[in-house]
Protein backbone atom coordinates (compact mmCIF):
# COMPACT_ATOMS: atom_id res chain seq x y z
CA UNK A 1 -4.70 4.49 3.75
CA UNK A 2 -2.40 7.05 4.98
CA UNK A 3 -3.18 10.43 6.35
CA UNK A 4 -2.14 12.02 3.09
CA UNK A 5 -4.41 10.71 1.07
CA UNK A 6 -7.80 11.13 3.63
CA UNK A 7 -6.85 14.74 3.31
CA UNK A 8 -7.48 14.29 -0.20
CA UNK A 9 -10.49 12.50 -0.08
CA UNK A 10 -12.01 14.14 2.83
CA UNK A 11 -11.00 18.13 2.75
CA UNK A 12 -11.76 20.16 5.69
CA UNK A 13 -14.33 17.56 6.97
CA UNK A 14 -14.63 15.66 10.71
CA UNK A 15 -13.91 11.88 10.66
CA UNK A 16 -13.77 8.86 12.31
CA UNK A 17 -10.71 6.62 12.23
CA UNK A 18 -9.67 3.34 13.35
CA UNK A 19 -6.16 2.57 13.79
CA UNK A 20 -5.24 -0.77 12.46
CA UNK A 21 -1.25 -0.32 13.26
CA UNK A 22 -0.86 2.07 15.81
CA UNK A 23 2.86 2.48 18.41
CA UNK A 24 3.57 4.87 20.95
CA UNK A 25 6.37 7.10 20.75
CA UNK A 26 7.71 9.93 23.44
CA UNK A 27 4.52 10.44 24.56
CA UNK A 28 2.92 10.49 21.37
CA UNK A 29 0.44 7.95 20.21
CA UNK A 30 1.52 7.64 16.15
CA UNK A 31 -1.39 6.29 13.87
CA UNK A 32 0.62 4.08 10.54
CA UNK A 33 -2.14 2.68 9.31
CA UNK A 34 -6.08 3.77 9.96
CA UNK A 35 -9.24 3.20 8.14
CA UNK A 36 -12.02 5.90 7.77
CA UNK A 37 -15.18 4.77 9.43
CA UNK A 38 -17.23 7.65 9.36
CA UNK A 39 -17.55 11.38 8.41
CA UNK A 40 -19.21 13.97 10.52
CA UNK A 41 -21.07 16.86 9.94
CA UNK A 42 -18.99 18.71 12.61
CA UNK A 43 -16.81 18.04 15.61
CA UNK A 44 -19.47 17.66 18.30
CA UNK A 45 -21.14 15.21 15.88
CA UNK A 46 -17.30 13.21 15.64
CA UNK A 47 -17.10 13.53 19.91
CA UNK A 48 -20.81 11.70 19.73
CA UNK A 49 -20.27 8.97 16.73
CA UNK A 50 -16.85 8.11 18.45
CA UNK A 51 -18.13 7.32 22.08
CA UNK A 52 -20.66 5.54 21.14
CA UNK A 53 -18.50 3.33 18.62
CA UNK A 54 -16.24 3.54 21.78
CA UNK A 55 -18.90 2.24 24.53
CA UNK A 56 -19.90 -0.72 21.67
CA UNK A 57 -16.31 -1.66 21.12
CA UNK A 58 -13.99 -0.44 23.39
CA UNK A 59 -11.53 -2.60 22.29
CA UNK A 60 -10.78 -1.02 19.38
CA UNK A 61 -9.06 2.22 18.72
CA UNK A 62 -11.22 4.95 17.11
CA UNK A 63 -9.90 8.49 16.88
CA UNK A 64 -12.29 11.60 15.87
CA UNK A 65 -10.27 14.35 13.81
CA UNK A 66 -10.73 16.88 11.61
CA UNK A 67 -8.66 16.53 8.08
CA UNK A 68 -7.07 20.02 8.86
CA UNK A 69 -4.83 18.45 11.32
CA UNK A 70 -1.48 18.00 9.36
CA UNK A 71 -0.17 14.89 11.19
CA UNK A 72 -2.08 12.05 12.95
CA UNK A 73 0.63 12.37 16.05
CA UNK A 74 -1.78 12.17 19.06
CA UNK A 75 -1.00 13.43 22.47
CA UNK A 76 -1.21 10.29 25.02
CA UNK A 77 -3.19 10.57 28.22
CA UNK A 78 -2.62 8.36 31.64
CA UNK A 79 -6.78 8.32 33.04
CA UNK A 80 -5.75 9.24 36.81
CA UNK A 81 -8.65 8.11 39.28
CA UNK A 82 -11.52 6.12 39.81
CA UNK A 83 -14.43 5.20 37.50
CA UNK A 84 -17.81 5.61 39.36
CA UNK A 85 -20.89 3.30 38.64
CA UNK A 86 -22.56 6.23 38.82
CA UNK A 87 -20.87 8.11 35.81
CA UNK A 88 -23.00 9.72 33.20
CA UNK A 89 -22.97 6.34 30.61
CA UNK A 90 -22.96 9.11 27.82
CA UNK A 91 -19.59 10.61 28.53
């Protein structure tokens, strides 16, 4: 499915995607092809759904976004430090 056609199927409503075909591009992580996993009342609802789906399969790539967005161009992050065993588990 692409991003035009979630915006028609989901207006003005939280999801959560998958990316099946992702590539990164100037910084930019672009989403070609995603699947809709979830919707979500709102977006603290989307930031819980996705980390747990993230903490079951972190493997996989799951986005949370809000159909408003009009391109699924995400900004890339490096993680910079060191991951405690003594982290919240919930974050």
């Amino acid at each position: 499915m692409d991003w035009s056609e979630i915006q028609a199927t989901y207006p003005d409503t939280w999801l959560i995607l998958e990316a099946l075909e992702a590539h990164s591009e100037g910084g930019l992580r672009i989403l070609d092809k995603v699947t809709v996993i979830t919707t979500c009342e709102d977006g603290e609802n989307a930031a819980r759904a996705y980390r747990k789906l993230h903490k079951e399969f972190p493997e996989r790539e799951f986005y949370f976004i809000h159909t408003s967005r009009e391109t699924l161009k995400i900004e890339e992050r490096l993680w910079v430090g060191i991951r405690s065993i003594h982290a919240d588990p919930d974050c």
